[in-house]
Protein backbone atom coordinates (compact mmCIF):
# COMPACT_ATOMS: atom_id res chain seq x y z
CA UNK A 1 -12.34 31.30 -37.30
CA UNK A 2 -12.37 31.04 -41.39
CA UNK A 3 -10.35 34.32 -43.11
CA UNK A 4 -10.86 34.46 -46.65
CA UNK A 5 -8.83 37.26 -48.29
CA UNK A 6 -9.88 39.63 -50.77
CA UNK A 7 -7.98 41.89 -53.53
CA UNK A 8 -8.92 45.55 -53.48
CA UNK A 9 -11.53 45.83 -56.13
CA UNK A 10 -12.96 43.08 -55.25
CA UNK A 11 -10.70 40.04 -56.55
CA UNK A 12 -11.18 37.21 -54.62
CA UNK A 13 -7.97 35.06 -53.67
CA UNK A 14 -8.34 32.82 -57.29
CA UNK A 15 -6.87 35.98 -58.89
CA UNK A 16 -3.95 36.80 -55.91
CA UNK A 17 -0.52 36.87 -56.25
CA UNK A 18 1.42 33.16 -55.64
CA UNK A 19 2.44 35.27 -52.43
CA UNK A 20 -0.68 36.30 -51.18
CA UNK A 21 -2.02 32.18 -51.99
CA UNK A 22 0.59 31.05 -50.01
CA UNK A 23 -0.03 33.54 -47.09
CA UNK A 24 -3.58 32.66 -46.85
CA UNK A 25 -2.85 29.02 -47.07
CA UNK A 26 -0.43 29.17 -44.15
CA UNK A 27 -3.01 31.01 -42.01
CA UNK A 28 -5.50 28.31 -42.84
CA UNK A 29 -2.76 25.57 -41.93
CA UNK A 30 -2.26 27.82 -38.44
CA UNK A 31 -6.09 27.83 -38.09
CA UNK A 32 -6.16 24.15 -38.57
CA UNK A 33 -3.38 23.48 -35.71
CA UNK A 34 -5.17 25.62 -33.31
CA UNK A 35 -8.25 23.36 -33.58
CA UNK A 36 -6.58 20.29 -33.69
CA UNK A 37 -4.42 20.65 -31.21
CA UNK A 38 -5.12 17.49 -28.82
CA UNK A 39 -3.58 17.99 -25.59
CA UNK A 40 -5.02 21.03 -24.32
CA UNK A 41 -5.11 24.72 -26.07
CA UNK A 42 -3.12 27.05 -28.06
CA UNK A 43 -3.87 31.04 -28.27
CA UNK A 44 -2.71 33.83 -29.12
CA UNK A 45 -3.51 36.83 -26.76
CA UNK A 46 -2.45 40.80 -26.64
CA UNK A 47 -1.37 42.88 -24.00
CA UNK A 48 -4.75 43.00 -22.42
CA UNK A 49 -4.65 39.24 -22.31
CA UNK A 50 -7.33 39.25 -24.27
CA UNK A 51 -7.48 36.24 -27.25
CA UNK A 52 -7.22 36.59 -30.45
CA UNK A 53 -7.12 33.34 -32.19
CA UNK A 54 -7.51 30.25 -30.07
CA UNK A 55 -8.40 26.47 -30.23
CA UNK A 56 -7.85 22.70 -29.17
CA UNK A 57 -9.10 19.99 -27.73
CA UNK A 58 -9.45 21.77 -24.15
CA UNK A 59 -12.87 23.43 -25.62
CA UNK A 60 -14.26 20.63 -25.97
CA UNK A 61 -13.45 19.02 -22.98
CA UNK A 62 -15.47 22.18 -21.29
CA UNK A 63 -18.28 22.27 -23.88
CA UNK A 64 -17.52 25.41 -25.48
CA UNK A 65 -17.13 27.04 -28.65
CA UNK A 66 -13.70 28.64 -28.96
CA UNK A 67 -14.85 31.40 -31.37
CA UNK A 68 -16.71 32.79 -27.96
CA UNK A 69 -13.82 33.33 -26.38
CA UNK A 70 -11.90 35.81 -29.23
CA UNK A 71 -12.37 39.31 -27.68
CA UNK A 72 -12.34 38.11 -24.13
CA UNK A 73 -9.36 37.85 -21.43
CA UNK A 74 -7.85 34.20 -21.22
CA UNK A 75 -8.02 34.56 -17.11
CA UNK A 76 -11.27 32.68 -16.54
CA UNK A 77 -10.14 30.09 -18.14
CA UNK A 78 -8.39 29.28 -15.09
CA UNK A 79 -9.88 28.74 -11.52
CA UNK A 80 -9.81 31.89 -9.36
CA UNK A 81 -6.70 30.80 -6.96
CA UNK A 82 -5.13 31.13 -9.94
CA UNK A 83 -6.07 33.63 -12.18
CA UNK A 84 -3.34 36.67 -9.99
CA UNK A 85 -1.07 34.49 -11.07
CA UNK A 86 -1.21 33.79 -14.36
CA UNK A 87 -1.27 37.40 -15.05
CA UNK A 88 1.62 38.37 -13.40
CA UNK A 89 3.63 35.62 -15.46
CA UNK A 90 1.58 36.55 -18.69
CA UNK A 91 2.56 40.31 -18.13
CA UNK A 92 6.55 39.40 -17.69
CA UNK A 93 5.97 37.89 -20.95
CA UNK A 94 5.40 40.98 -22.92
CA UNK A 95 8.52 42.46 -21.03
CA UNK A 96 10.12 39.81 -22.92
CA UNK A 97 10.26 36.34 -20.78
CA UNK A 98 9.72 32.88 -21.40
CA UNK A 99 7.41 30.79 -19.63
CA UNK A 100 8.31 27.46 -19.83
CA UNK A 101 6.40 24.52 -17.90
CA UNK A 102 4.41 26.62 -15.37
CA UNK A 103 2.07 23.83 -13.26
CA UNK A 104 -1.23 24.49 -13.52
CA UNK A 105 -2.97 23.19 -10.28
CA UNK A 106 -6.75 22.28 -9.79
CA UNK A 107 -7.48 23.49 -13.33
CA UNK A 108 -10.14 22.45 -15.35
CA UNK A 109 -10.71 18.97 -13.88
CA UNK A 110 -10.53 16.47 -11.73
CA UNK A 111 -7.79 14.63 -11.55
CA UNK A 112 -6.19 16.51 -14.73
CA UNK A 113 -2.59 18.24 -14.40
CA UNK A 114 -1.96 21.24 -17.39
CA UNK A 115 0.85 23.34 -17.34
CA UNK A 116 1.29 26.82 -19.54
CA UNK A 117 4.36 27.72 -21.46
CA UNK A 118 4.05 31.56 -22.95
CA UNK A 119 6.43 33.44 -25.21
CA UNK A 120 6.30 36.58 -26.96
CA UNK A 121 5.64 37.20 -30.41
CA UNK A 122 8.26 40.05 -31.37
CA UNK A 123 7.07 42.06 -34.29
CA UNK A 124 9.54 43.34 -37.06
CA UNK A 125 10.89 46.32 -34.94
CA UNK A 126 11.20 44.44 -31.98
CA UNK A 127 8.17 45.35 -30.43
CA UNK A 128 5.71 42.69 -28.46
CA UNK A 129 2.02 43.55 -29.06
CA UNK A 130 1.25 39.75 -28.77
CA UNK A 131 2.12 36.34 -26.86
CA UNK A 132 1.93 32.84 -27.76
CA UNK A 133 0.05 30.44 -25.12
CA UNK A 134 0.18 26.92 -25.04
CA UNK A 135 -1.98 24.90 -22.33
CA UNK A 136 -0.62 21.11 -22.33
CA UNK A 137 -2.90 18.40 -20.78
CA UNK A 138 0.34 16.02 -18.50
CA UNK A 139 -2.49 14.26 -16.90
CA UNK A 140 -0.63 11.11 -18.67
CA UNK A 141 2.53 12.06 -17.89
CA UNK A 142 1.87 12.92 -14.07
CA UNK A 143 0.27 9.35 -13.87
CA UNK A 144 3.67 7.97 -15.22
CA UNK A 145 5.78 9.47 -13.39
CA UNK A 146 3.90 8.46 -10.12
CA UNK A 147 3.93 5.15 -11.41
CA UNK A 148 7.26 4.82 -12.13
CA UNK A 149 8.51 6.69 -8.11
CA UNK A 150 5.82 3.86 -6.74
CA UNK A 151 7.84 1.44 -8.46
CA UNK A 152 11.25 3.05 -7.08
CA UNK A 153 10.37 3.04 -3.77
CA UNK A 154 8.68 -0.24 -3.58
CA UNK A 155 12.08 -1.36 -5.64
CA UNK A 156 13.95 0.50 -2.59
CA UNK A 157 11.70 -1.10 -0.16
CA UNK A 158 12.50 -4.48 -1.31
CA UNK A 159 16.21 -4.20 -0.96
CA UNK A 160 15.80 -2.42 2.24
CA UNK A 161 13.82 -6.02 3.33
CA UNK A 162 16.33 -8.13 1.74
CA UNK A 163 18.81 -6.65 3.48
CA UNK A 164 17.12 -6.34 6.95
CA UNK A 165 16.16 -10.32 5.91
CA UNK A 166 20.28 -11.31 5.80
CA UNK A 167 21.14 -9.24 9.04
CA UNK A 168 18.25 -10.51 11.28
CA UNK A 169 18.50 -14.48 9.43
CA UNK A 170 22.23 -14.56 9.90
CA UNK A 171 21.69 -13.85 13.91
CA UNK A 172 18.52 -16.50 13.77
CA UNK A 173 19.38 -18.96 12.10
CA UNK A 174 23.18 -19.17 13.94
CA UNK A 175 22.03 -20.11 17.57
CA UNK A 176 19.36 -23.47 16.26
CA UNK A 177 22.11 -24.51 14.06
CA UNK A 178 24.67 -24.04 16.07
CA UNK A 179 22.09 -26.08 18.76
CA UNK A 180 21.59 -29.19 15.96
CA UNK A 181 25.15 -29.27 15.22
CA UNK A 182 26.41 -29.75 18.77
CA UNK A 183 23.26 -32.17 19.64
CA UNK A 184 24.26 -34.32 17.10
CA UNK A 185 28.19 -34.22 17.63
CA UNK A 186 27.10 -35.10 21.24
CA UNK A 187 24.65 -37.72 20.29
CA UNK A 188 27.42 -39.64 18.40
CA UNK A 189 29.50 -40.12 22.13
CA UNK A 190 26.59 -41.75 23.84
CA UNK A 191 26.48 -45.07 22.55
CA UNK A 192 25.67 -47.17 25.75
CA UNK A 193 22.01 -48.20 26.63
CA UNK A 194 22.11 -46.33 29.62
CA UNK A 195 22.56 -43.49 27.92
CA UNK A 196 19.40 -43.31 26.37
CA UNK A 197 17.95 -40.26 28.89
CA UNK A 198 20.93 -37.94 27.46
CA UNK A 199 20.05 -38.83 24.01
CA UNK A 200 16.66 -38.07 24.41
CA UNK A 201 17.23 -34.68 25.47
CA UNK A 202 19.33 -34.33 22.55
CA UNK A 203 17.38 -35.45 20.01
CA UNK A 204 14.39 -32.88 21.78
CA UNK A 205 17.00 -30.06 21.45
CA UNK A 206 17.64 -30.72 17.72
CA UNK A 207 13.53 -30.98 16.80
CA UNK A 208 13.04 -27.71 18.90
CA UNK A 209 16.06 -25.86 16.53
CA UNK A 210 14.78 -27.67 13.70
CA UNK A 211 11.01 -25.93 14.64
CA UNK A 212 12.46 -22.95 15.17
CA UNK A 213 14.10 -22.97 11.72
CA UNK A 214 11.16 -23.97 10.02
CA UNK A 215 9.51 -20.93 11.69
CA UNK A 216 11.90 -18.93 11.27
CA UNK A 217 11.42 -19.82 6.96
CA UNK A 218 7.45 -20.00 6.99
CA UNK A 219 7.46 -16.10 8.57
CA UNK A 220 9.42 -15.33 5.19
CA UNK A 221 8.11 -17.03 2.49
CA UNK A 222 4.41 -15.53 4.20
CA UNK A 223 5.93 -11.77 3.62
CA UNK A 224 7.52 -12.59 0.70
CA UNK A 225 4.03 -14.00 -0.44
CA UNK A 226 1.67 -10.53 0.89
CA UNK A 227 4.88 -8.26 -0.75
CA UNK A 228 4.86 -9.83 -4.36
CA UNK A 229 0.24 -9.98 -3.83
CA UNK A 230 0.32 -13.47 -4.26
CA UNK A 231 -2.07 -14.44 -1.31
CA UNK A 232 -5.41 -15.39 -2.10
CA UNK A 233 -8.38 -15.03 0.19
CA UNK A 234 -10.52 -18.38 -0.51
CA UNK A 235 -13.29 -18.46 2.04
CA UNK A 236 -14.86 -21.42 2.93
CA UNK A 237 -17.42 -22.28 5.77
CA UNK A 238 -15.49 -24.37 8.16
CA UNK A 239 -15.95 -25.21 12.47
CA UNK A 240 -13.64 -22.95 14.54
CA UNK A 241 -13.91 -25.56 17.54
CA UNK A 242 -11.99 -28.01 15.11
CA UNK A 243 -9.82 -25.72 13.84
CA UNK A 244 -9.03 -23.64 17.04
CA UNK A 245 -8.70 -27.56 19.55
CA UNK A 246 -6.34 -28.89 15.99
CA UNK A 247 -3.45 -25.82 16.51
CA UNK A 248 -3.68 -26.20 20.17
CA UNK A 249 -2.76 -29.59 19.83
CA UNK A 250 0.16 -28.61 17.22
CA UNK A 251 1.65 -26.16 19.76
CA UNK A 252 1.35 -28.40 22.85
CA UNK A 253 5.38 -29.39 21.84
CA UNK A 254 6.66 -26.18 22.32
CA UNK A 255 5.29 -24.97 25.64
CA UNK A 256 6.73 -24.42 28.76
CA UNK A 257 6.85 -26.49 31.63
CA UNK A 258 3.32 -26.78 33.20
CA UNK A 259 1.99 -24.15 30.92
CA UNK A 260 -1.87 -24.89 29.99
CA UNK A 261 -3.99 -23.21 27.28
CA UNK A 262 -8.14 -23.20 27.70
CA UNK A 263 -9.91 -22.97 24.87
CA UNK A 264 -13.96 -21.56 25.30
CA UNK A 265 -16.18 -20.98 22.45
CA UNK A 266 -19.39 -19.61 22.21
CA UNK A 267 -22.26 -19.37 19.30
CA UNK A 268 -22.60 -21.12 16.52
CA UNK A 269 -19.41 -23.32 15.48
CA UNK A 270 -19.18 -22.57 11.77
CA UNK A 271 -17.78 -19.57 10.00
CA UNK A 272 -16.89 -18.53 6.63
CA UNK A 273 -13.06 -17.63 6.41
CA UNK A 274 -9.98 -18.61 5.00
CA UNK A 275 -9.01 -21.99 6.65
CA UNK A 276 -5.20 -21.46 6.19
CA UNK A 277 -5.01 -17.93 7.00
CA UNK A 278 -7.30 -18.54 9.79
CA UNK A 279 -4.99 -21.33 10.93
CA UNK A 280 -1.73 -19.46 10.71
CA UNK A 281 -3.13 -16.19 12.82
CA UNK A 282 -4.02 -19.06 15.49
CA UNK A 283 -0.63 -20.04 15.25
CA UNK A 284 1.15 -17.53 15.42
CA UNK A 285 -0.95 -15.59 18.44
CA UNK A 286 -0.71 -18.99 20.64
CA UNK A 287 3.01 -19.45 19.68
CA UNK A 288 3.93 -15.70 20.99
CA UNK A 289 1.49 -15.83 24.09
CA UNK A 290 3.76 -19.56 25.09
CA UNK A 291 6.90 -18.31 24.54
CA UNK A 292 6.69 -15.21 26.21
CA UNK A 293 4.65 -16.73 28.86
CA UNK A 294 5.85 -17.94 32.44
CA UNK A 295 6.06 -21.51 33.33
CA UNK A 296 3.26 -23.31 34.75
CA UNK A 297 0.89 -20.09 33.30
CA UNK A 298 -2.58 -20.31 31.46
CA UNK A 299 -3.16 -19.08 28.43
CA UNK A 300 -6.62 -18.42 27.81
CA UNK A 301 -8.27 -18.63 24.11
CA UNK A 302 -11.92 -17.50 23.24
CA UNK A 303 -14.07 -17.43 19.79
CA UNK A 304 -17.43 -15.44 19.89
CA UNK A 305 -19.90 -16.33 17.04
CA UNK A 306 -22.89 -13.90 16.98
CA UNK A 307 -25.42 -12.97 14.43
CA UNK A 308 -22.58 -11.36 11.77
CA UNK A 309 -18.95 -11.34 13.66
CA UNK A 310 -16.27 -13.61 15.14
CA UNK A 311 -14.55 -12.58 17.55
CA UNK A 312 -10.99 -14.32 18.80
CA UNK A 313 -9.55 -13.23 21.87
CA UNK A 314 -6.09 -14.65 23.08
CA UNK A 315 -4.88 -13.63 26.34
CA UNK A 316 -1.75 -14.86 28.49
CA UNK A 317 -0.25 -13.66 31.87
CA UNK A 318 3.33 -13.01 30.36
CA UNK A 319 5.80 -10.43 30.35
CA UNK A 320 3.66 -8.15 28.38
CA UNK A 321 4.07 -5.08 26.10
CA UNK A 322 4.99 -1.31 26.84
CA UNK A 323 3.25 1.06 25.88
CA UNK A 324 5.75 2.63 23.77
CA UNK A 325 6.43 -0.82 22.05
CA UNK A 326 2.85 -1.33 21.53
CA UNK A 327 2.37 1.34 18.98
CA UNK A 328 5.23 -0.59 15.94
CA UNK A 329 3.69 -3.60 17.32
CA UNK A 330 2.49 -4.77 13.94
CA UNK A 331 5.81 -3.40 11.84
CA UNK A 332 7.97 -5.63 9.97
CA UNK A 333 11.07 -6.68 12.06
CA UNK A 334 9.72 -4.72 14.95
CA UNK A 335 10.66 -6.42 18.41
CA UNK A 336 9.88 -4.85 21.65
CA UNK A 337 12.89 -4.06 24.42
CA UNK A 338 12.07 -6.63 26.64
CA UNK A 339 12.02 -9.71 24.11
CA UNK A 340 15.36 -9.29 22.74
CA UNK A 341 16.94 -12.25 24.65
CA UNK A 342 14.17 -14.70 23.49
CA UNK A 343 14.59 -15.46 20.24
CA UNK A 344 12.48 -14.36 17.17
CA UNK A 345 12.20 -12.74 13.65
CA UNK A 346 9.44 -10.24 14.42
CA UNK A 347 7.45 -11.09 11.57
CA UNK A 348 4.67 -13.02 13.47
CA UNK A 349 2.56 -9.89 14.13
CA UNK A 350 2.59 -8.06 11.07
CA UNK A 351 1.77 -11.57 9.49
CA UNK A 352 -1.27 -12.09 11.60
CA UNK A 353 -2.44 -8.16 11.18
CA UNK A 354 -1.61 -8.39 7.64
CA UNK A 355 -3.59 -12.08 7.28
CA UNK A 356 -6.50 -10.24 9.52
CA UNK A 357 -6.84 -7.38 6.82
CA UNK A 358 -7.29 -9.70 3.98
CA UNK A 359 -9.96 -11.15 5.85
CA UNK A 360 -11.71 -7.71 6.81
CA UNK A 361 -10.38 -8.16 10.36
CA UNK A 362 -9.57 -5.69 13.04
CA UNK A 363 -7.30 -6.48 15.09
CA UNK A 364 -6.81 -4.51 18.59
CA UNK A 365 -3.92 -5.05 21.82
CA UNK A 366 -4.30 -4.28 25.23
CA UNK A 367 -1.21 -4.91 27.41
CA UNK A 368 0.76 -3.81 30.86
CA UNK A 369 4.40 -4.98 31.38
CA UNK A 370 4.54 -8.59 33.63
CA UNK A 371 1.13 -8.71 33.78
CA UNK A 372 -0.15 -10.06 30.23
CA UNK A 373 -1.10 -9.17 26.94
CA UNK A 374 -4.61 -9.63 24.89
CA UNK A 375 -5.12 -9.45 21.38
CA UNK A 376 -8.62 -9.46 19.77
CA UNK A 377 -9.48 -9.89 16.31
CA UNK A 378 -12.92 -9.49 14.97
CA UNK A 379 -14.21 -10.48 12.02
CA UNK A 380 -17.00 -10.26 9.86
CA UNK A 381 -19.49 -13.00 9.22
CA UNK A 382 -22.64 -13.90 6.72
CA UNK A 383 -25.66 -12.80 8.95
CA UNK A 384 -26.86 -16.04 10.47
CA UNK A 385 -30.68 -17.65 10.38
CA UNK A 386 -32.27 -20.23 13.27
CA UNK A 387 -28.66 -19.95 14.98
CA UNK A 388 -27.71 -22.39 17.28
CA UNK A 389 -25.96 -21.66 20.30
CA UNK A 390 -22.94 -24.56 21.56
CA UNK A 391 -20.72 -23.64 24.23
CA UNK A 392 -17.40 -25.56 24.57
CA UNK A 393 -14.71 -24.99 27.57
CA UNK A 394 -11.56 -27.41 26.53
CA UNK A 395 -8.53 -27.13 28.85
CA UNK A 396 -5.54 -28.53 27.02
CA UNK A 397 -2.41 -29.50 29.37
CA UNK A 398 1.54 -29.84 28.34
CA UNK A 399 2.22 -33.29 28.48
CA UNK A 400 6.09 -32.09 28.84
């Protein structure tokens, strides 16, 4: 909206007074900020709410022509949820109040945050015929600010796991050392050749503490690793027979007396997954189903290769999982009541969900207390062509 004042008689402003220039140079300037204004709107309404000079970039965001909207009421502006309100805090205006900051929710667009400040315009004797109204696009702002409370809480997070990390390490760590210490104080006293039998079992005790540590320091440089999203997925097509009969053979050392693990695939041997997160899920399910396992048990392992999934299944006949416990099962630090004499950090679980996820697995449990625990963990696989079924059945005995 363009004003260009006239002198009575017809004078036009070349012949006003320096005054009259400067007032119609100002109302050009004010003309000037109302379109311009980038963030949202600026008006200027009367007691009707009804505008009478508006502009900004908010018009053009919606396509239309400011200049239509002199005459009419600012309310449709605004979405109908909100419209009752807006007038009641545009009316206390003109009795006089300030609106500073009012949030303006699901307005305009998707994914946009406004807010409104209003304030009356008092005329020379102190009346208020009009109001000031300023729409403000914080879309940028809101986005910042959730930024930087993602940033606090992950910051809060962190220390919260660091701290959890020195409580749960300190109580770890102190019964294998304490275990390698003593073991090797001890070893020093048997120095005759018939002696040898108590070394041995020694030297056994110290490599189990010294596994244990190592463990203990892999489950924590893994979370550190998935915390700071530094894990890469690198899929490659590799045989799960190899893979699956290799980490049996690495946990053979640590099972229990008479304990024996069967292995049975079925389908076609090669999938397309990440060998060392692949690896370390085996690990870590076959480590948990031996130690809380009886002696002289079987724990039973089976991969499933069909036209586009893999499915692994490991299943023991141990003390199993409540059903209360069974629902933090995959939590960080989370132990269940009947494994707190048996030593662990109770990372494995969330590492192996965690290592599942990048690798678009699901992973399910089904339990009952002293009667076993299953976990399955399908994932998904490139559709295969002329597959080939193998079937393999490889029972793998404790040589301990």
């Amino acid at each position: 909206m363009q004003v260009r004042p006239t002198k009575p008689g017809g004078k036009d402003a070349g012949d006003l007074s320096l005054s009259q220039r400067e007032s119609s140079n100002g109302h050009e300037l004010f003309l000037q900020l109302l379109k311009n204004y980038p963030e949202g709107s600026i008006s200027i309404i009367d007691k009707d709410l009804s505008i009478i000079y508006t502009g900004g970039e908010l018009y053009e965001q919606l396509k239309t022509d400011p200049i239509d909207w002199v005459g009419k009421t600012i309310l449709p502006l605004f979405p109908l949820t909100l419209q009752k309100k807006i007038h009641s805090e545009l009316s206390r205006v003109f009795l006089g109040n300030i609106i500073s900051d009012f949030e303006l929710r699901d307005c305009c667009f998707a994914g946009h945050s406004y807010t409104m400040d209003a304030f009356p315009l008092i005329e020379p004797d102190g009346s208020i015929k009009n109001a000031g109204v300023i729409i403000r696009n914080i879309s940028k702002l809101k986005k910042a600010e959730e930024g930087l409370r993602m940033a606090l809480e992950k910051e809060k997070e962190l220390g919260d796991l660091k701290s959890r990390f020195v409580s749960m390490a300190s109580h770890e760590f102190r019964t294998p050392l304490s275990t390698v210490l003593t073991s090797a104080y001890l070893l020093s006293k048997y120095t005759m050749t018939e002696e040898q039998a108590k070394r041995d079992k020694h030297l056994e005790r110290i490599i189990s503490s010294v596994n244990t540590l190592t463990d203990i320091l892999n489950d924590f440089l893994s979370l550190g690793r998935m915390e700071e999203g530094k894990i890469l997925v690198r899929p490659v097509s590799l045989n799960i027979q190899e893979l699956i009969t290799g980490t049996i053979n690495e946990i053979a050392p640590i099972e229990n007396k008479g304990q024996t693990i069967l292995y049975e695939h079925l389908g076609n041997e090669m999938v397309v997954l990440d060998k060392g997160l692949l690896k370390q899920i085996v690990l870590n399910l076959l480590s948990n189903a031996v130690k809380f396992s009886f002696d002289d048990s079987e724990i039973e392992i089976r991969t499933v290769r069909d036209t586009n999934t893999l499915v692994l299944k490991v299943k023991d006949n141990g003390i199993g999982i409540s059903q209360a416990d069974q629902r933090h099962l995959f939590e960080r630090f989370f132990r269940g009541a009947n494994v707190t004499n048996i030593q662990g950090t109770g990372l494995g679980l969330h590492i192996v969900a965690r290592y599942a996820e990048l690798m678009n697995g699901k992973v399910s449990c089904s339990s009952e207390l002293e009667k076993g625990t299953e976990f399955v963990i399908e994932f998904k696989q490139p559709s295969l062509t002329n597959e080939t079924v193998t079937k393999g059945y490889y029972p793998v005995r404790s040589s301990l």
